[in-house]
Protein backbone atom coordinates (compact mmCIF):
# COMPACT_ATOMS: atom_id res chain seq x y z
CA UNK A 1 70.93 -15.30 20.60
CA UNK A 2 68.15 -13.47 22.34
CA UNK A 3 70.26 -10.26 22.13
CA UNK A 4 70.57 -9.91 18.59
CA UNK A 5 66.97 -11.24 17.91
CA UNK A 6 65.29 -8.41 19.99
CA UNK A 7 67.62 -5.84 18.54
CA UNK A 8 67.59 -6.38 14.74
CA UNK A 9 63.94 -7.34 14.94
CA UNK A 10 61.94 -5.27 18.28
CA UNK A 11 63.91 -2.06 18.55
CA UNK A 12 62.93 -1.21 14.97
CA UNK A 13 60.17 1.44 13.80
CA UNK A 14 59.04 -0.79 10.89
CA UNK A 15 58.42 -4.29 10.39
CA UNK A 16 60.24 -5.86 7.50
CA UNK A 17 59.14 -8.09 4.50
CA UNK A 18 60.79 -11.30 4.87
CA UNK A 19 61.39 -12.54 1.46
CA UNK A 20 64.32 -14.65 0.10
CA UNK A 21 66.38 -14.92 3.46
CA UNK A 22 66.24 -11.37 4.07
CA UNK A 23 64.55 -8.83 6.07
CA UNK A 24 63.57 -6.14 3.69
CA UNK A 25 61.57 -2.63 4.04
CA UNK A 26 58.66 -2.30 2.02
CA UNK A 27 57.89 0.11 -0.37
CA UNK A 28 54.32 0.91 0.34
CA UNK A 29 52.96 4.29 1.43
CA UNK A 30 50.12 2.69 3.71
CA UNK A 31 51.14 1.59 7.24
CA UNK A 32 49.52 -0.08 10.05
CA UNK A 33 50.02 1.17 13.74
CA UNK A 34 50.93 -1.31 16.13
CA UNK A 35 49.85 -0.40 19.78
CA UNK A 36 50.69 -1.60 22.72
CA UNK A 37 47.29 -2.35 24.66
CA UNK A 38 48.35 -1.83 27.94
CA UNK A 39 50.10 2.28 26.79
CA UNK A 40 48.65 2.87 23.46
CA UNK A 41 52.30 3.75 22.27
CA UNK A 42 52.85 2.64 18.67
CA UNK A 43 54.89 -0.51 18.87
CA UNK A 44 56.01 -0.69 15.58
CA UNK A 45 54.25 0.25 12.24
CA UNK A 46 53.64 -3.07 9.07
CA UNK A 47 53.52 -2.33 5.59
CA UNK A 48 51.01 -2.79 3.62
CA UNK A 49 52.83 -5.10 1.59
CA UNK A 50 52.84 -3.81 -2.34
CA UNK A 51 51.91 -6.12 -5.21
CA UNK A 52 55.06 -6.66 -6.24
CA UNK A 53 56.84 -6.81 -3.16
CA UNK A 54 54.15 -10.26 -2.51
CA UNK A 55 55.26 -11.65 -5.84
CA UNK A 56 58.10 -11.22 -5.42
CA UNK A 57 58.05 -13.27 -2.31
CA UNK A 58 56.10 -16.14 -3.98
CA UNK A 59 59.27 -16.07 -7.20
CA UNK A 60 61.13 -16.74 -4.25
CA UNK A 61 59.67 -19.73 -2.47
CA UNK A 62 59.08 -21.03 -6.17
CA UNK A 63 62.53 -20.39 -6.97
CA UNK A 64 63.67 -22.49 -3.80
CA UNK A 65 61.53 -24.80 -3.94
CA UNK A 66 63.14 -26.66 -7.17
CA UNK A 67 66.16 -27.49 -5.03
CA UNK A 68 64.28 -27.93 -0.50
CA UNK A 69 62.16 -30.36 -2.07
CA UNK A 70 65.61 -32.51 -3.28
CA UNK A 71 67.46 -32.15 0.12
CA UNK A 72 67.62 -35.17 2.01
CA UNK A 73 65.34 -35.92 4.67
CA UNK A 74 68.07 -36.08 7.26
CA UNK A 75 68.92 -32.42 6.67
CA UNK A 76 66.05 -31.21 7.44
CA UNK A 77 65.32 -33.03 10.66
CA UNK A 78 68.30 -31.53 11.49
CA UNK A 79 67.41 -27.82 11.24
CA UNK A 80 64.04 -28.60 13.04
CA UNK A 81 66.25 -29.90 15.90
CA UNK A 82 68.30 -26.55 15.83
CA UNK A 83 64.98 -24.43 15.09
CA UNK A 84 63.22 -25.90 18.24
CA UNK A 85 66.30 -25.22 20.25
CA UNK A 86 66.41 -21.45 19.36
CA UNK A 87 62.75 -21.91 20.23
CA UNK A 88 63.21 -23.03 23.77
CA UNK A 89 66.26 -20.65 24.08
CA UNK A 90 64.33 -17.46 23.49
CA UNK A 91 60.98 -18.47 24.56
CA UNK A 92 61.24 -15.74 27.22
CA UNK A 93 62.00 -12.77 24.52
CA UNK A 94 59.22 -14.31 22.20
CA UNK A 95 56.21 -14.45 25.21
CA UNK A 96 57.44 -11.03 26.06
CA UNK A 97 56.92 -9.33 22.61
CA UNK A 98 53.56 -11.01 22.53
CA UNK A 99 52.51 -9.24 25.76
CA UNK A 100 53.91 -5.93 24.00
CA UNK A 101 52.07 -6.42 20.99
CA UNK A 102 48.96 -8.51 22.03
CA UNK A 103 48.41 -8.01 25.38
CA UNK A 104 48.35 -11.62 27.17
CA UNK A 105 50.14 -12.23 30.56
CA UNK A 106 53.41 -13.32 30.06
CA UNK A 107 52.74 -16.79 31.66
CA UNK A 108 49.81 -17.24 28.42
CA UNK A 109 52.27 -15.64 26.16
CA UNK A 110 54.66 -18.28 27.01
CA UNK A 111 52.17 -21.28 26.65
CA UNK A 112 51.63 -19.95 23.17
CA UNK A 113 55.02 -20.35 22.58
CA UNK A 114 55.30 -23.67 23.90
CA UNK A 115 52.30 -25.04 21.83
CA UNK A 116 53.56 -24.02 19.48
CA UNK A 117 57.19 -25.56 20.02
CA UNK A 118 55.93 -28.75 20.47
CA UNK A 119 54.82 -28.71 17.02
CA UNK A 120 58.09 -27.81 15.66
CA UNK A 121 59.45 -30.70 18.45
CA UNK A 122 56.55 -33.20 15.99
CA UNK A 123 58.46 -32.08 13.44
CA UNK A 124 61.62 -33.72 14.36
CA UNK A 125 59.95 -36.91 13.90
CA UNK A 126 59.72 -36.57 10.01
CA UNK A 127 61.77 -39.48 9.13
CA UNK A 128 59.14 -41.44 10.39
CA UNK A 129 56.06 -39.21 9.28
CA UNK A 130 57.02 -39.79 6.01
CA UNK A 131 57.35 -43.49 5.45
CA UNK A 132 55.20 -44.52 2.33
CA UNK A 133 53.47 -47.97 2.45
CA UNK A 134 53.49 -51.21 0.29
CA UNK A 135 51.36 -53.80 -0.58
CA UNK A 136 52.80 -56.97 -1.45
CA UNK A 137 50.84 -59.48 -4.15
CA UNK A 138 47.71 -57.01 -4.34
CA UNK A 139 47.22 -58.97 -7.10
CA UNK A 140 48.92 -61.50 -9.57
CA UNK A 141 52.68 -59.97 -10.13
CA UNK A 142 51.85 -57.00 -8.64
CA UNK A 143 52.93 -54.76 -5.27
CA UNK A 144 51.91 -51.55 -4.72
CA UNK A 145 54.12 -48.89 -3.46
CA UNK A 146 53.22 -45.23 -2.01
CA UNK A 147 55.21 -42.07 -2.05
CA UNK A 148 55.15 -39.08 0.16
CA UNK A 149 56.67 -36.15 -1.52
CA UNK A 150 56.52 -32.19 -1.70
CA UNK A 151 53.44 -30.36 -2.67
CA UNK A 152 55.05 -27.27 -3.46
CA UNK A 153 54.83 -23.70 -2.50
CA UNK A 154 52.31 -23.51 -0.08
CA UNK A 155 50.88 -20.52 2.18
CA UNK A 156 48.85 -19.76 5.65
CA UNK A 157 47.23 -16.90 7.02
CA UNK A 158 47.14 -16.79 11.04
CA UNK A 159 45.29 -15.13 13.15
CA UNK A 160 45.96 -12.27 16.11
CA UNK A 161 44.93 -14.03 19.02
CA UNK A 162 48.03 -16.95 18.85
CA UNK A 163 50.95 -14.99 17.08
CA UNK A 164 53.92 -17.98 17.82
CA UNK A 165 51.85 -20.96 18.32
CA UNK A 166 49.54 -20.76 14.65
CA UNK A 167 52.22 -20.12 12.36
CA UNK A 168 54.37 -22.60 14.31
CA UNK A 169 51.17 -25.07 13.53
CA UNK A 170 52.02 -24.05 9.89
CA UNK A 171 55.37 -23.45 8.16
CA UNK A 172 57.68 -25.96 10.40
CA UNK A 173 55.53 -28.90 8.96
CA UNK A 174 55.22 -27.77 5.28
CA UNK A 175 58.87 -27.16 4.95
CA UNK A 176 60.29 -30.14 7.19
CA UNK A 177 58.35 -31.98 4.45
CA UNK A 178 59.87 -30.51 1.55
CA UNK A 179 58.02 -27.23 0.46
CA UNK A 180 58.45 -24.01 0.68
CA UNK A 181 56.26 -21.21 2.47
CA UNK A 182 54.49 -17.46 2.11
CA UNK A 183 53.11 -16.29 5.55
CA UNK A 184 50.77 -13.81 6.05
CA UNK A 185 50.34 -13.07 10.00
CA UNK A 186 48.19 -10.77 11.53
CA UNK A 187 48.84 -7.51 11.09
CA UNK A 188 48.16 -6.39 14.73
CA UNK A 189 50.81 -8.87 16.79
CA UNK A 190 53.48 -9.81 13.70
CA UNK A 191 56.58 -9.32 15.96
CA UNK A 192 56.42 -13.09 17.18
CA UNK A 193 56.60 -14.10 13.72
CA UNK A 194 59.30 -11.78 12.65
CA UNK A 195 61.60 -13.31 15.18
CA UNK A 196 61.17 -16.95 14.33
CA UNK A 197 61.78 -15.71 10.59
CA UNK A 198 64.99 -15.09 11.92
CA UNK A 199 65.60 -18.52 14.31
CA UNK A 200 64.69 -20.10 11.20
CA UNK A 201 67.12 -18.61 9.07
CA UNK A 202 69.73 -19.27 11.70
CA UNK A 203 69.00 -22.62 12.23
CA UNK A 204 69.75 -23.19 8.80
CA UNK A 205 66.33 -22.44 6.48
CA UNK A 206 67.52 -22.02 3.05
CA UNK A 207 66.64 -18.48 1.38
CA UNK A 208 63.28 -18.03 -0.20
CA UNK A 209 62.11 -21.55 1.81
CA UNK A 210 60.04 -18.81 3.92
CA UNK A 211 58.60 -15.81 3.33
CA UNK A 212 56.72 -13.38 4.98
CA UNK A 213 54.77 -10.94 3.75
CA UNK A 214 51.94 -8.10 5.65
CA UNK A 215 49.15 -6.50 5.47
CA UNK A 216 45.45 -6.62 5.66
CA UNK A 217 42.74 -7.07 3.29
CA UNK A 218 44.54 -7.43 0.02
CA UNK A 219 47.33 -9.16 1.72
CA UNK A 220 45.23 -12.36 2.18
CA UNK A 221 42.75 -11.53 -0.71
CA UNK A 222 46.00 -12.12 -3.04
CA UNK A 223 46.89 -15.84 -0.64
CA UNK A 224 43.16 -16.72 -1.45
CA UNK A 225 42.56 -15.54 -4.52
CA UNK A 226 45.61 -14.53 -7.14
CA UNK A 227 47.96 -18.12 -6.34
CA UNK A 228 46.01 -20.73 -7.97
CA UNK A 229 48.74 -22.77 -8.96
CA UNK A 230 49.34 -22.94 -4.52
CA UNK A 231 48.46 -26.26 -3.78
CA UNK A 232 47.81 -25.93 0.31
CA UNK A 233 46.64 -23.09 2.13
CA UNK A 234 46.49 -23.25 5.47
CA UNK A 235 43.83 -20.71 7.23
CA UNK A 236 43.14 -20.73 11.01
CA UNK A 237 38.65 -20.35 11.49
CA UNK A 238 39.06 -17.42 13.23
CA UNK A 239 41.09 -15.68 10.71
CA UNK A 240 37.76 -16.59 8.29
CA UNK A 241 35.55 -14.89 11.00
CA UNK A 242 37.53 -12.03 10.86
CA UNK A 243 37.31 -11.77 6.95
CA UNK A 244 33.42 -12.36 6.78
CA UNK A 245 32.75 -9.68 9.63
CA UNK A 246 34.63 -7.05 7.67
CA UNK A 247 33.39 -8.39 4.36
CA UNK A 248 36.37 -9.20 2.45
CA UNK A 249 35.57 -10.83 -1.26
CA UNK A 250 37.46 -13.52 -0.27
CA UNK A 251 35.26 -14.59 2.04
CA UNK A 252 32.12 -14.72 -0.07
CA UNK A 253 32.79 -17.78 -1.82
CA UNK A 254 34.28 -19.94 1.07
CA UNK A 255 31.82 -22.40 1.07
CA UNK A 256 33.15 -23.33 -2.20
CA UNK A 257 36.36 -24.09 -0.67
CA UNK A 258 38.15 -26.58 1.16
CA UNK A 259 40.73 -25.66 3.85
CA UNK A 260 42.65 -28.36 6.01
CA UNK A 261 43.18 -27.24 9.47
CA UNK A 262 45.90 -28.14 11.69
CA UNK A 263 44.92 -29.55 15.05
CA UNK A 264 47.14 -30.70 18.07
CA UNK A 265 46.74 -32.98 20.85
C-alpha cells in the first residue's frame, strides 16, 4: 500500500538500483544530488550506476527473458490489471513525490500520473493487440499466417519533465508483450519511477523482467551504444535534446539512427 511504498522507497538517503526484483545500493563513489526546487534540501542522492552494476542488470532481463516471453498471454493481462490498480491506488503518493522532486503542482503531477495510467489501462487490452492475421488462398494451396511475438530485452531512456507518465509510455507495453526491460530515468526526478518498480513487482512482475538502472552521461551512452544485440530502444525527443546540448557521443551519430516513439491519444 501507499504506506510501505513511501517508506521503503521516499524516506531513504539513496536511490537504489533495481535489478533482478530487488532494490539494491550501488557501489559507485559518484552521486547525484536531488533537490527539492521549491527548499533546495537534497531529496535524495542516485548513483552513478557502475559498469558492472548496468550489466549486471541487462544478465538479468536476459536471463528472464528465456522464460516472460513463454508465459501465457492471460497472465500477463492479469498483472497489468493489478499494476494499474496499484496505479490508481497510490496516484496521490506518486503526484506528490513528483512535486518533491520536480517541482509541478500537485494537480499536473497527478495528470502525469494519469497519462500515464491510461497507458498501462491500453495495456490490459493485449489479448487483442496481439492477434496475428491470415490470408486465406493468397495463392494456389497457400494461406498466409502472421505472428506477433517477443523482441527481447529491450530498453528506454525518459526524460525529467514527465517522471510517471514516459516510462509508463514504455516498460508496461514491452513487457505485457513478452520482453523484458532496462530503464534509465532521469537522474533529477527518479523517485516516481522507483515506486512503480515496486507496484510492479507487487503486482506480480517476475524478477529481472525490469530493471532500473541511474545515472547520467555514461548511463545512457552504455543504452545507446554498448547493447547492440537490444533490439528496441525507446528514447523520448527531449531526452535527445538534452544529450546534444551537453554533447554526449551518443548523440553525434543520431541521424544514423532510428528510434520509434510512443505517442498517445
Amino acid at each position: 500500500g501507499a504506506t510501505s511504498l513511501r517508506s521503503t522507497i521516499r524516506l531513504s538517503s539513496t536511490t537504489k538500483n533495481f535489478i533482478n526484483g530487488q532494490f539494491v545500493e550501488s557501489k559507485t563513489d559518484e552521486w547525484i544530488d536531488v533537490r527539492n526546487p521549491a527548499t533546495n534540501d537534497v531529496v535524495t542522492r542516485v548513483p552513478c550506476t557502475t559498469r558492472a552494476e548496468m550489466n549486471s542488470a541487462v544478465a538479468a532481463a536476459e536471463s528472464a527473458f528465456q522464460t516472460w516471453k513463454d508465459v501465457s498471454i492471460l497472465s500477463r493481462q492479469q498483472i497489468m490489471f493489478k499494476l494499474q490498480h496499484s496505479i490508481r491506488e497510490n496516484m496521490s503518493d506518486l503526484a506528490k513525490v513528483i512535486t518533491l522532486e520536480q517541482g509541478k503542482t500537485l494537480a499536473d503531477a497527478e495528470g502525469d500520473v494519469l497519462r500515464g495510467l491510461q497507458v498501462v489501462e491500453h495495456a490490459c487490452s493485449i489479448t487483442s493487440l496481439q492477434l496475428g492475421e491470415t490470408l486465406s488462398s493468397v495463392s494456389k494451396d497457400m494461406d498466409t499466417i502472421s505472428y506477433r511475438i517477443p523482441l527481447g530485452v529491450c530498453a528506454g531512456i525518459t526524460p525529467f519533465n514527465f517522471p510517471a507518465m514516459i516510462p509508463l509510455w514504455m516498460f508496461p507495453l514491452a513487457i505485457v508483450c513478452g520482453n523484458t526491460f532496462v530503464l534509465k530515468p532521469s537522474e533529477r526526478d527518479p523517485g516516481a519511477t522507483m515506486m512503480l518498480c515496486e507496484m510492479a513487482r507487487d503486482a506480480g512482475v517476475p524478477d529481472g523482467v525490469l530493471n532500473v538502472i541511474h545515472g547520467s552521461r555514461d548511463a545512457v551512452n552504455f543504452i545507446l551504444d554498448d547493447l547492440p544485440f537490444v533490439p528496441y530502444r525507446s528514447l523520448d525527443p527531449t531526452t535527445l535534446a538534452s544529450l546534444c546540448t551537453r554533447g554526449a557521443p551518443a548523440a553525434e551519430n543520431e541521424s544514423n539512427r532510428t528510434w520509434e516513439r510512443k505517442i498517445t491519444a
